[in-house]
Protein backbone atom coordinates (compact mmCIF):
# COMPACT_ATOMS: atom_id res chain seq x y z
CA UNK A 1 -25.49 -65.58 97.07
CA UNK A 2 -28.15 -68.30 98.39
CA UNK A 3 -31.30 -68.37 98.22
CA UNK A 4 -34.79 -70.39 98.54
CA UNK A 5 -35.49 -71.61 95.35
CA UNK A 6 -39.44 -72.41 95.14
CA UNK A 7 -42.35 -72.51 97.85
CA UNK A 8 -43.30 -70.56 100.72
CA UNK A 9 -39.97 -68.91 101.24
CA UNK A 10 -39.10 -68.74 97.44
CA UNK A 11 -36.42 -66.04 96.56
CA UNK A 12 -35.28 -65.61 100.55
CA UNK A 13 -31.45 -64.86 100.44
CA UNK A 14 -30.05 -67.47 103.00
CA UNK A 15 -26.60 -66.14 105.21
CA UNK A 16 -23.21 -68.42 104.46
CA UNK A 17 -20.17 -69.05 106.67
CA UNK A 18 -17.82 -67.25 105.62
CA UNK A 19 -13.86 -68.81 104.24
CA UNK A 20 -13.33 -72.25 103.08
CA UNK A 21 -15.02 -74.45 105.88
CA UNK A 22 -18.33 -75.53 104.57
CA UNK A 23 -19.32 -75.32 100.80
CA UNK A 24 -23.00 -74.46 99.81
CA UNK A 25 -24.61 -76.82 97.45
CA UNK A 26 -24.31 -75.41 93.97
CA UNK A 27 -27.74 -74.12 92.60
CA UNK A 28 -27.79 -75.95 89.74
CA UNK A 29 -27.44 -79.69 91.58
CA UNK A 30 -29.93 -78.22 94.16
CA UNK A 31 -32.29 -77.32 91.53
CA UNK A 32 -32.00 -80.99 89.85
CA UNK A 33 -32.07 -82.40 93.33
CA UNK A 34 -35.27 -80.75 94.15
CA UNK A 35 -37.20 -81.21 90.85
CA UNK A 36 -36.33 -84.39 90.98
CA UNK A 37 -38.17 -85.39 94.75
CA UNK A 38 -40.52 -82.10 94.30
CA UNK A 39 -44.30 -84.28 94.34
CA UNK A 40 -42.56 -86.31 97.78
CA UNK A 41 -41.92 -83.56 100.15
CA UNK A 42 -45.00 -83.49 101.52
CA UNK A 43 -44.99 -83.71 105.24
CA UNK A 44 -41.46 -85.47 104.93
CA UNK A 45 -39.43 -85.43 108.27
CA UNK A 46 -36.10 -84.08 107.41
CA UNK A 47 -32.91 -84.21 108.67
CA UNK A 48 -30.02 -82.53 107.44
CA UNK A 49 -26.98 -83.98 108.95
CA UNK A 50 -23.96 -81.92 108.35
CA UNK A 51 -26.32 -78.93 107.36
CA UNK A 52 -23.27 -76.60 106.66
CA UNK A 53 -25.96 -73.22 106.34
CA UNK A 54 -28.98 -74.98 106.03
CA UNK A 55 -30.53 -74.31 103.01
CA UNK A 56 -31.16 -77.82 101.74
CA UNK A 57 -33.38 -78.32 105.02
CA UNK A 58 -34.74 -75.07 104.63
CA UNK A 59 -35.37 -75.66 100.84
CA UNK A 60 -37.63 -78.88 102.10
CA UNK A 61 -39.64 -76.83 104.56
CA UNK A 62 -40.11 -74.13 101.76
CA UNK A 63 -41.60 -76.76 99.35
CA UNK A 64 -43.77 -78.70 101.76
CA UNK A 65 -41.77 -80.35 104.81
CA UNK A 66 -43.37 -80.98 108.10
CA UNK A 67 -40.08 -80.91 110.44
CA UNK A 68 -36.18 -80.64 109.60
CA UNK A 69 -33.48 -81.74 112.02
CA UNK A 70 -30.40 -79.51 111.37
CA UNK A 71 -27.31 -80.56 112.64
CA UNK A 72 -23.81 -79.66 112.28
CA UNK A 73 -20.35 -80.03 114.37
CA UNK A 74 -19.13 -76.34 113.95
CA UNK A 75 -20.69 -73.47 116.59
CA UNK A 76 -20.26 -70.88 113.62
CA UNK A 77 -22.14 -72.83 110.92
CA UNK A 78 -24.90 -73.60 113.63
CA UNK A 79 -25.20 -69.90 114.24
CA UNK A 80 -25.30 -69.36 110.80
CA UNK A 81 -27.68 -71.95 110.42
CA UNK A 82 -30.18 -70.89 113.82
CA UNK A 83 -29.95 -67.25 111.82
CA UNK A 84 -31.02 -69.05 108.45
CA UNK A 85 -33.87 -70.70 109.91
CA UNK A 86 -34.90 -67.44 112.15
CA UNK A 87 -34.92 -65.34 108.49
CA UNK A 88 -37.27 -68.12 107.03
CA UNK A 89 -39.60 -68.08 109.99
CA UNK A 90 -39.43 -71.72 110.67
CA UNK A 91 -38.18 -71.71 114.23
CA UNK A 92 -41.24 -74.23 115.27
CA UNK A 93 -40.59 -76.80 112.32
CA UNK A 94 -36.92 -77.30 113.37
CA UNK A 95 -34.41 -78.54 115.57
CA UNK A 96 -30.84 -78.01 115.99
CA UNK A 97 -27.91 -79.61 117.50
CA UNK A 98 -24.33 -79.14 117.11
CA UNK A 99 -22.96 -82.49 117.82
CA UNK A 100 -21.04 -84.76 115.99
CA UNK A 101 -22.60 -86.67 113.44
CA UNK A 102 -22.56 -90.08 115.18
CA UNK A 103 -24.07 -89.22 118.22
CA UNK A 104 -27.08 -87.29 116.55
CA UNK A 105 -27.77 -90.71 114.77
CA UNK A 106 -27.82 -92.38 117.92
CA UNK A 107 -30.06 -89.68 118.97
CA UNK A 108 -32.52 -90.30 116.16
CA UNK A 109 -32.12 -93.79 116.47
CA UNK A 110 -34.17 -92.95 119.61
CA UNK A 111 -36.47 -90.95 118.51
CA UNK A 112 -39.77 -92.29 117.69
CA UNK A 113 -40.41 -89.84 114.74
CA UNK A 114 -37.53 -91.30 111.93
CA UNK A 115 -36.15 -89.31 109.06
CA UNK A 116 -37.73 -89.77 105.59
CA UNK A 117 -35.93 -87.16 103.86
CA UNK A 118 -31.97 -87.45 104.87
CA UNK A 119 -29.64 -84.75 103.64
CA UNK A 120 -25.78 -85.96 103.80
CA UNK A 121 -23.39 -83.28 102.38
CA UNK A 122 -19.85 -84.52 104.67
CA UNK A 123 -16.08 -82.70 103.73
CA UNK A 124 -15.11 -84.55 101.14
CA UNK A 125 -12.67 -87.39 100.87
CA UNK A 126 -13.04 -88.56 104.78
CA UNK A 127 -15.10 -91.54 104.38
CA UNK A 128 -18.19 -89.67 106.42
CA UNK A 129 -20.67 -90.04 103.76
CA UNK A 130 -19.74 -93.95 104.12
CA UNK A 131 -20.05 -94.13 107.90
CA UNK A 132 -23.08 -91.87 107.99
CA UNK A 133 -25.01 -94.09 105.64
CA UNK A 134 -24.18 -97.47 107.44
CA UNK A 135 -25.30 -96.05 110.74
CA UNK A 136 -28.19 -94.61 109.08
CA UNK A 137 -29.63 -97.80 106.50
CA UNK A 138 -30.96 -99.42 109.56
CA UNK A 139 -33.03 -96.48 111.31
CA UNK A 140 -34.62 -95.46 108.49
CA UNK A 141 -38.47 -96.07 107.56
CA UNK A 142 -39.66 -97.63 104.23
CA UNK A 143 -39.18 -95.48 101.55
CA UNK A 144 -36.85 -93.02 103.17
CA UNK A 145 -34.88 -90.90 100.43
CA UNK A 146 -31.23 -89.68 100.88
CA UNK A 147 -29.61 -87.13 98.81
CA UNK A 148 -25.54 -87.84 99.17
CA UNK A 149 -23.22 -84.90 98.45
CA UNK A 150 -19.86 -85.85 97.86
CA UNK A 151 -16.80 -85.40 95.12
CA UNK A 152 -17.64 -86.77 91.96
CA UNK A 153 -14.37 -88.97 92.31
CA UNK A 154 -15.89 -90.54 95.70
CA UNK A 155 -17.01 -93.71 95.92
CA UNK A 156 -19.01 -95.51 98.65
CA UNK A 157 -21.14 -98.56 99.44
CA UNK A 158 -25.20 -97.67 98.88
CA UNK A 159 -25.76 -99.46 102.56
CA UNK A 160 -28.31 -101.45 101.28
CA UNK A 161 -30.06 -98.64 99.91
CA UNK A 162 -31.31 -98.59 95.79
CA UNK A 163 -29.58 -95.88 93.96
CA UNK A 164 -32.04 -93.76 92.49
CA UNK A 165 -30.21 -90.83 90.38
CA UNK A 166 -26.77 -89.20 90.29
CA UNK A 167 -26.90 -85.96 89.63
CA UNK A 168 -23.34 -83.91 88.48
CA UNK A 169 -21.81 -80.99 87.97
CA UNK A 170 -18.36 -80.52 87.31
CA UNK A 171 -16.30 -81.57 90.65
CA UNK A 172 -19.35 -82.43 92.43
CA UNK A 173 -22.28 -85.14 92.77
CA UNK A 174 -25.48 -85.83 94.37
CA UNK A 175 -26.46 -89.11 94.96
CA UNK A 176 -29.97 -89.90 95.90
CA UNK A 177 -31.02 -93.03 97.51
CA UNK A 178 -33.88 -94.85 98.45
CA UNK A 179 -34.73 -97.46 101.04
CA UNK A 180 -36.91 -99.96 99.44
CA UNK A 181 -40.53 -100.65 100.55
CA UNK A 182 -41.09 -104.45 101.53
CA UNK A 183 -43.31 -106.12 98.91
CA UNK A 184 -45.70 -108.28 99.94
């Protein structure tokens, strides 16, 4: 079962595609994730690009984000996801689209109001965590953070971004990532 963690929404059981297509975020890598970026989610502007059920998104707008992007290529997991965000009562602090990955970057690319907070959690082993960084680096504002699901085996280029933490747990890693700030 899934659930909200901590804030607002804390203990709400989130819905899951069913079979083998997407794989939740274990709660233990979602907790460390989370601890770890809890004092910066503060009016964050999220986007969670292959957002699977949600619940990292909704976990942000529990704990203090302003907006969350939600985005996924499957019909199913967006229903599951529109149902998700329904539940949690935060159908006016999202947005959905079920559109492949690329073209909702060039989407946001022209949006005025960039990502801070970027949640990338691909299939592993396809090289979309790779791709999906490089098109995002650019786009994103100063001081942007990006939380990289992938196979703890998987490797990929940090796009110019600073690593930050790894976080593990058996087959599995986060990665976050920050964009630097300019110094002056």
């Amino acid at each position: 079962m899934m659930r909200i963690i901590a804030g607002t929404r804390r203990g709400k059981k989130l819905s899951t595609l069913e079979g083998e297509d997407t794989r939740p975020t274990l709660e233990r890598l979602k907790q460390a994730l989370f601890s770890a970026i809890q004092f910066e989610l503060a009016d964050r502007i999220v986007l969670d690009l292959f957002a699977g059920s949600g619940q990292l998104g909704l976990e942000a707008l529990s704990r203090g984000a302003a907006f969350c992007h939600f985005n996924d290529g499957s019909p199913a997991a967006m229903n599951i996801i529109r149902r998700n965000i329904r539940d949690c009562g935060f159908e006016n602090d999202a947005k959905e689209t079920c559109i492949d990955y690329t073209m909702c970057v060039k989407m946001i690319e022209k949006d005025p109001r960039k990502p801070d907070l970027v949640f990338l959690d691909p299939p592993y082993h396809k090289g979309m965590a790779e791709d999906a960084l490089a098109l995002l680096a650019p786009i994103l504002p100063e001081g942007a953070l990006v939380a990289v699901e992938t196979a703890s085996d998987e490797t990929f280029p940090l796009a110019g971004l600073d690593l930050r933490k790894e976080y593990r747990q058996g087959s599995v890693k986060i990665t976050l990532l920050e964009k630097r700030r300019n110094e002056e």
